[in-house]
N, C-alpha and C. Protein backbone atom coordinates (compact mmCIF):
# COMPACT_ATOMS: atom_id res chain seq x y z
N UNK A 1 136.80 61.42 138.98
CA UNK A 1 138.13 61.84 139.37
C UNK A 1 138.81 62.49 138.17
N UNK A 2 139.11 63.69 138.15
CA UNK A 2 140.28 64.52 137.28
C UNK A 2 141.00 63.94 136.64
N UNK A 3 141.95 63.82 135.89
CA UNK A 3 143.04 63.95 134.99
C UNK A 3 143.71 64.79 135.44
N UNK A 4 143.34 66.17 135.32
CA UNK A 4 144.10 67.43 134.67
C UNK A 4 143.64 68.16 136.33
N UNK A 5 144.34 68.93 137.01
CA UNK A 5 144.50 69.73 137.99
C UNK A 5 144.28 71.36 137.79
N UNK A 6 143.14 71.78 139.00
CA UNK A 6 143.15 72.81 139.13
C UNK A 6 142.67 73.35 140.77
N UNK A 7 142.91 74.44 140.52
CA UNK A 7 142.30 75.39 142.22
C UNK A 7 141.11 74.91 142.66
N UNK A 8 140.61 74.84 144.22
CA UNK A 8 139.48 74.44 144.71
C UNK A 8 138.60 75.05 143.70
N UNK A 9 138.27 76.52 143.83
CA UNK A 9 137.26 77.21 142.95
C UNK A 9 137.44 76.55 141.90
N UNK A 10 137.89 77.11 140.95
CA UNK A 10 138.09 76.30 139.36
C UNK A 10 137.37 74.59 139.76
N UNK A 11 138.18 73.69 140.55
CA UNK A 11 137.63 72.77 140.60
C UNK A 11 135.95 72.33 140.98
N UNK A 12 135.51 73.05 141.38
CA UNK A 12 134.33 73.51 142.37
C UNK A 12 133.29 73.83 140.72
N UNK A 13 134.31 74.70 140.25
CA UNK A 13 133.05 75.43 138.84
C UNK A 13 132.96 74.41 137.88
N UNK A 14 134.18 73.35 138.13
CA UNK A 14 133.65 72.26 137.07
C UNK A 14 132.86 71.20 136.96
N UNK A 15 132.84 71.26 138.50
CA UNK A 15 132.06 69.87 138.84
C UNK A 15 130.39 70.31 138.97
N UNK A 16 129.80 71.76 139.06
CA UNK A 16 129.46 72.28 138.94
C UNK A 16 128.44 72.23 137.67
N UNK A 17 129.80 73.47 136.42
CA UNK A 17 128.85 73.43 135.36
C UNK A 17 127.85 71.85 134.64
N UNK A 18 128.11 70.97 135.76
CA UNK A 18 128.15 69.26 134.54
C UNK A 18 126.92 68.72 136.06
N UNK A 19 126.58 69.68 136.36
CA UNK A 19 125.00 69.02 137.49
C UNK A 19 125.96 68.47 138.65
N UNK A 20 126.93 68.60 139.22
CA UNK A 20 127.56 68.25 140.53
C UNK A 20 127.84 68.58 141.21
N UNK A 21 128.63 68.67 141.96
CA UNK A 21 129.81 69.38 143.17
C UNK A 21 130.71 68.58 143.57
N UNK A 22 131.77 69.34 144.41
CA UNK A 22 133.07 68.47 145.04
C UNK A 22 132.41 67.30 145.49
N UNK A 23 133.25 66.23 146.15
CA UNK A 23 132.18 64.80 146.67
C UNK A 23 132.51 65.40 148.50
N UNK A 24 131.54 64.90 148.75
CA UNK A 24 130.84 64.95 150.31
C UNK A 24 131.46 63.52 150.90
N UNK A 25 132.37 63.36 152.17
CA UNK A 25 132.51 62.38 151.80
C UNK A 25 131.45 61.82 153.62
N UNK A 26 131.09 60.90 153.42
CA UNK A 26 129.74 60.79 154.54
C UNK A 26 130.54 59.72 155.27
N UNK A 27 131.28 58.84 155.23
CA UNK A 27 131.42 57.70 155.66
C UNK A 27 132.90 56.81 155.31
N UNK A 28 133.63 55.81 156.43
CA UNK A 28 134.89 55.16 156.41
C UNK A 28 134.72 54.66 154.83
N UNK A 29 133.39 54.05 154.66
CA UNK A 29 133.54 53.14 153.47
C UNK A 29 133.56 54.08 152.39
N UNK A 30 132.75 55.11 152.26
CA UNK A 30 133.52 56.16 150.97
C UNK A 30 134.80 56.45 150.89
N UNK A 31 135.52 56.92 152.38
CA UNK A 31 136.79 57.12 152.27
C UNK A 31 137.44 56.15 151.78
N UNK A 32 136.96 54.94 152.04
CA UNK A 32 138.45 54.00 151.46
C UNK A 32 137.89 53.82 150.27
N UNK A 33 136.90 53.42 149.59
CA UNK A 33 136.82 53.20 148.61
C UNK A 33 137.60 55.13 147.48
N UNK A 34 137.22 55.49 147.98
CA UNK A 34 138.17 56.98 147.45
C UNK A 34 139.68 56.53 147.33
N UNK A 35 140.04 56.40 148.43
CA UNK A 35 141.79 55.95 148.39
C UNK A 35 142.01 54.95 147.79
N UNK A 36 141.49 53.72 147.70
CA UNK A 36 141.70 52.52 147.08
C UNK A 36 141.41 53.05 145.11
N UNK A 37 140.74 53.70 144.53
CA UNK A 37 140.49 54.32 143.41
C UNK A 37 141.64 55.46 143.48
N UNK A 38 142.33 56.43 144.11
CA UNK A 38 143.04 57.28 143.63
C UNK A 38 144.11 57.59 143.55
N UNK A 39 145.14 56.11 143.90
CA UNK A 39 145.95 55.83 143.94
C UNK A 39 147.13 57.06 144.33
N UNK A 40 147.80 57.32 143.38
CA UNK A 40 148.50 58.61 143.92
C UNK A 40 148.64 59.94 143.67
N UNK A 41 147.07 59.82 143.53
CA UNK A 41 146.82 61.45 143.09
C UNK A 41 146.62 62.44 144.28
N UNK A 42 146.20 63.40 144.46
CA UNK A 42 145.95 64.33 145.72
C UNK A 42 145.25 64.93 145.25
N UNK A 43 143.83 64.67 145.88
CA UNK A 43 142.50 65.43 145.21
C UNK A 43 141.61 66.15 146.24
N UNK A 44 141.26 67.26 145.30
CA UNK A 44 140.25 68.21 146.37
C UNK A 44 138.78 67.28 146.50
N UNK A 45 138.66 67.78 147.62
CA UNK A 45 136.93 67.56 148.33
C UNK A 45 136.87 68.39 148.35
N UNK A 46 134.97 68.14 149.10
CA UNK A 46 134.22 69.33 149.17
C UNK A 46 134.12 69.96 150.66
N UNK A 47 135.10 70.53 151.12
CA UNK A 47 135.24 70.74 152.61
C UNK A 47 136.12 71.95 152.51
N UNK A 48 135.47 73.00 153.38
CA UNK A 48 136.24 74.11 153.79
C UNK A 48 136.46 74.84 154.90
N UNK A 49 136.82 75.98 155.40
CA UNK A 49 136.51 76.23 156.16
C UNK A 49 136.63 77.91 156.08
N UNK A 50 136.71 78.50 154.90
CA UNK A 50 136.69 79.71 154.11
C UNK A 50 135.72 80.59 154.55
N UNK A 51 134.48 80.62 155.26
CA UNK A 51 133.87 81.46 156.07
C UNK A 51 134.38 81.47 157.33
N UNK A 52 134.46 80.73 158.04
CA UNK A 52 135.18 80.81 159.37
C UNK A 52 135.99 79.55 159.59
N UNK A 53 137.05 80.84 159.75
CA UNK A 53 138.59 79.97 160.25
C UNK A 53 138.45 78.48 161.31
N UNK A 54 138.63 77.29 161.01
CA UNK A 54 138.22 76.21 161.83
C UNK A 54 137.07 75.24 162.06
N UNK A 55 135.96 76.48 161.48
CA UNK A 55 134.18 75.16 160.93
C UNK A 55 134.43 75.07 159.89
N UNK A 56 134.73 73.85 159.64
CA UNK A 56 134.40 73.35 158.81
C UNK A 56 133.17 72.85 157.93
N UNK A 57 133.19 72.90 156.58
CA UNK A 57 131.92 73.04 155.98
C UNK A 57 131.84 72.33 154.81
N UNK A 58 130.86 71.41 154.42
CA UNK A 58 131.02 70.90 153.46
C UNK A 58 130.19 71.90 152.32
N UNK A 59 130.24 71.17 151.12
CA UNK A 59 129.81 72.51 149.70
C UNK A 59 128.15 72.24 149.69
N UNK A 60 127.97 71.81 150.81
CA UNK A 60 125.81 71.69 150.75
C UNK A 60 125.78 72.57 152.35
N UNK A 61 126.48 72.99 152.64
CA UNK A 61 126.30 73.76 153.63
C UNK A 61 126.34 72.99 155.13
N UNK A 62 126.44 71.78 154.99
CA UNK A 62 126.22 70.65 156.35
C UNK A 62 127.98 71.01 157.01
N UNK A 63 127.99 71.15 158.29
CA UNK A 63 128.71 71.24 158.84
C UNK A 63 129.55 70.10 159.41
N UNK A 64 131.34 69.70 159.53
CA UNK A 64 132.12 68.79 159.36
C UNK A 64 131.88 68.44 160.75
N UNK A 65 130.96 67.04 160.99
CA UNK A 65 130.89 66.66 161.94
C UNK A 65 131.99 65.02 162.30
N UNK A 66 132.69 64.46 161.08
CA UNK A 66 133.72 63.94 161.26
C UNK A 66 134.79 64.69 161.95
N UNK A 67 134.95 64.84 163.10
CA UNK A 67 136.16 65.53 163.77
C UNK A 67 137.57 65.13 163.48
N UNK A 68 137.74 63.79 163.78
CA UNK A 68 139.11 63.12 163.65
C UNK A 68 139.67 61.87 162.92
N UNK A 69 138.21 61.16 162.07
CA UNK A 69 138.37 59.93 161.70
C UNK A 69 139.18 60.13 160.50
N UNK A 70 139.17 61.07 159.42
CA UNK A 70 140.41 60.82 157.97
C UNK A 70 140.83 61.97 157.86
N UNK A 71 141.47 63.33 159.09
CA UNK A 71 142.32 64.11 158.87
C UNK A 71 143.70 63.09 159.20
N UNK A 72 144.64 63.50 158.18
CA UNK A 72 146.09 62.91 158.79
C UNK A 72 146.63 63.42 159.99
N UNK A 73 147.57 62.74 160.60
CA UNK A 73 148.41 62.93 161.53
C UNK A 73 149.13 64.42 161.82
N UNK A 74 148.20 65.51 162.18
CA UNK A 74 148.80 67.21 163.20
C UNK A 74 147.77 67.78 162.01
N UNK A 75 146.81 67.40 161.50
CA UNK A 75 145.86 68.20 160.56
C UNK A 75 144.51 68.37 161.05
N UNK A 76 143.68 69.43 160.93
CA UNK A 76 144.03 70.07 160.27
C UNK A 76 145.27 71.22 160.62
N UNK A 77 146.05 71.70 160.18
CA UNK A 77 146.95 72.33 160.92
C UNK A 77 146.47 74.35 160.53
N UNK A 78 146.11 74.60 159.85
CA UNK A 78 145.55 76.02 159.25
C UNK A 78 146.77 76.65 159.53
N UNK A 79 147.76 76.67 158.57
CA UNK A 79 149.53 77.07 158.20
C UNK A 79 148.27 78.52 157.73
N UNK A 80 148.69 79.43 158.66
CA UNK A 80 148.40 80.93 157.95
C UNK A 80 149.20 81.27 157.34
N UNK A 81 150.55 80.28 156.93
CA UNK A 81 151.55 81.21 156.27
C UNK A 81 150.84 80.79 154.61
N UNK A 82 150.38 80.06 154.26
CA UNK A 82 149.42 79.60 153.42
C UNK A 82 147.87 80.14 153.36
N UNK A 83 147.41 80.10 154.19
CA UNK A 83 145.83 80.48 154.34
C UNK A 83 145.03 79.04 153.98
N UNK A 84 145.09 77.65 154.99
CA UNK A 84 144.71 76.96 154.22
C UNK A 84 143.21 76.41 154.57
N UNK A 85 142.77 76.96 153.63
CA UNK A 85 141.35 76.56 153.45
C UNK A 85 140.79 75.36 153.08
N UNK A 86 141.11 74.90 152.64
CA UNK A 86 140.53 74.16 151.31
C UNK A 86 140.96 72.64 151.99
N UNK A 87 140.54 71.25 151.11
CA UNK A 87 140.88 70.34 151.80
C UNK A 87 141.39 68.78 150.83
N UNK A 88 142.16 68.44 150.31
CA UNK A 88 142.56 67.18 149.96
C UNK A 88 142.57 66.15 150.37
N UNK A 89 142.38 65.15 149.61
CA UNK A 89 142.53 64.00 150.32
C UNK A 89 143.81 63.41 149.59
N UNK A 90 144.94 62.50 150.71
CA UNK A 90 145.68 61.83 149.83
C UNK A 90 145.83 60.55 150.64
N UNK A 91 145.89 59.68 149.63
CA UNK A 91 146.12 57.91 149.35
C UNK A 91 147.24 57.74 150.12
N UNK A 92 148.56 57.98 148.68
CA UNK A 92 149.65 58.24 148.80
C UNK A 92 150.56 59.12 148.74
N UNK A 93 151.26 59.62 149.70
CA UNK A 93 151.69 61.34 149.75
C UNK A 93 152.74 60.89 148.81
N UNK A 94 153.50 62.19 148.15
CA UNK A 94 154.39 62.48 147.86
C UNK A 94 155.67 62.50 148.42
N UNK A 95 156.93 62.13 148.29
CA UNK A 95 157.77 61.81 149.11
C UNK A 95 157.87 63.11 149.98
N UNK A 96 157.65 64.39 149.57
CA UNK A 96 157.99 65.89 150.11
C UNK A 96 157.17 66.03 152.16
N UNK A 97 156.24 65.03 151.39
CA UNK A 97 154.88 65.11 152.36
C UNK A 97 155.26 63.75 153.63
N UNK A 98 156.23 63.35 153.67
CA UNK A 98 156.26 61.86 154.41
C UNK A 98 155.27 61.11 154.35
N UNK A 99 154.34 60.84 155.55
CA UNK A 99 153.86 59.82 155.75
C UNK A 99 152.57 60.25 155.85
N UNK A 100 151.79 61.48 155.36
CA UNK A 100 150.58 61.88 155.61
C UNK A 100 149.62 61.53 154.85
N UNK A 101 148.67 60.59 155.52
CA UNK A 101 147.84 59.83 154.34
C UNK A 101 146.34 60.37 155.15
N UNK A 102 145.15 60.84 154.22
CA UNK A 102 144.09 61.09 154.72
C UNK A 102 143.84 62.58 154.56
N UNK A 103 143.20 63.31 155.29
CA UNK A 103 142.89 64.81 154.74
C UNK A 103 143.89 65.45 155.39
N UNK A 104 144.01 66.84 154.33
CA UNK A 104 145.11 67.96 154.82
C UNK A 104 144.37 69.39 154.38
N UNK A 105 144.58 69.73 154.84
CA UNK A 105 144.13 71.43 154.63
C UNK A 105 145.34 72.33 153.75
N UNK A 106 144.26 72.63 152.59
CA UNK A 106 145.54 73.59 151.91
C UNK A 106 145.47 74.53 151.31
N UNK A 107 146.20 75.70 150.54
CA UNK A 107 145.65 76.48 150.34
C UNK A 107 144.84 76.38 149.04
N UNK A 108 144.07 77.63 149.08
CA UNK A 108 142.21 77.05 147.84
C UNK A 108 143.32 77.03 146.40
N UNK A 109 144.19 78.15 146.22
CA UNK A 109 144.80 78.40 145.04
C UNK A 109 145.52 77.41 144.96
N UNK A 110 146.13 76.37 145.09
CA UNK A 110 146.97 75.52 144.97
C UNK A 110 146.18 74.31 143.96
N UNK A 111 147.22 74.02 143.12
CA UNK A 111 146.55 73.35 141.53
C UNK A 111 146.07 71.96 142.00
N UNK A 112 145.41 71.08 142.36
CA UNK A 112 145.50 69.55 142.49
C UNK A 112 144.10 69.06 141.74
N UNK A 113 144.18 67.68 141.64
CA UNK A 113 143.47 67.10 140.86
C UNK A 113 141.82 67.23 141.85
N UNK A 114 140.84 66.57 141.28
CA UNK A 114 139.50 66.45 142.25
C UNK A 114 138.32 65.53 141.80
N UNK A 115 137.85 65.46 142.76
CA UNK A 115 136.99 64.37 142.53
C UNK A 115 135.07 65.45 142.76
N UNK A 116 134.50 65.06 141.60
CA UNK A 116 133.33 65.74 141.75
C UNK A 116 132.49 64.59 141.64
N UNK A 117 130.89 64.74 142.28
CA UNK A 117 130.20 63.88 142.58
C UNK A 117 128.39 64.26 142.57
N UNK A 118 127.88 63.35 141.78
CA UNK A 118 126.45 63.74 141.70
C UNK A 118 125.38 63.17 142.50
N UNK A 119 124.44 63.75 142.85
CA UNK A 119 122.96 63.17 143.91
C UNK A 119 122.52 62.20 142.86
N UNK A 120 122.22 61.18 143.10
CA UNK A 120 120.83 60.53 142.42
C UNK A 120 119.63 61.04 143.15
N UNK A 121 118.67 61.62 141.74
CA UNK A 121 117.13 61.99 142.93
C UNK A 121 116.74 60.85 142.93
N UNK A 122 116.07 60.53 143.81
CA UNK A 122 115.14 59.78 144.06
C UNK A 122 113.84 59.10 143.60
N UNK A 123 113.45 58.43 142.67
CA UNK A 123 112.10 58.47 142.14
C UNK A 123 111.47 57.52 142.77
N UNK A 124 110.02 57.38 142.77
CA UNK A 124 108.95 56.40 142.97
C UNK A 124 108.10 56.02 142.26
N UNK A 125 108.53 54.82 142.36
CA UNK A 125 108.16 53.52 140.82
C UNK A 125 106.97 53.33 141.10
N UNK A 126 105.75 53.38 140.34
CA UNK A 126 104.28 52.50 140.38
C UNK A 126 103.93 50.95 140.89
């Protein structure tokens, strides 16, 4: 998890140059364990929908087959007055934000913190 905040891309190239990517998130128990760790930050994942408006896509190319379990409450909403692509997760919103806890769609340029995440390969022991 970040410190320091930047744009999906930017965030994307950092997690990146260091053998990673945004985190994938597969499952309830990642999600909470995510929220329970990020207290009140608002951090990018790896979810977009930047090739086509509405599929969603995670950054390995697997397509967002969580439909409704950790978007918040009227999300994703795709505000074209924004262009929002890109996808956060938040714990605890900001007072600006009311009561929206879980994913939001936003735009890619917009600065927020992120969480990047690495594969373990797999090996086979003798």
């Amino acid at each position: 998890m970040s410190k320091e905040k930047k744009n999906w891309t930017e965030s994307r190239r950092y997690c990146r140059e260091r053998g990673a990517d945004l985190i994938i998130i597969n499952n309830k128990e990642e999600q909470d364990f995510i929220h329970n760790m990020s207290g009140n930050g608002i951090f990018y994942i790896g979810l977009t929908d930047r090739e086509v408006e509405g599929t969603w896509k995670w950054v390995d190319n697997t397509t967002h087959v969580l439909t409704s379990g950790f978007w918040a409450q009227g999300e994703p909403n795709g505000n074209q007055q924004y262009d929002e692509d890109c996808v956060v997760t938040v714990a605890v919103p900001p007072p600006e934000w009311g009561n929206l806890v879980g994913w939001l769609d936003v735009a890619c340029n917009k600065p927020y913190q992120w969480i990047c995440e690495k594969r373990i390969s797999q090996f086979i022991l003798p």
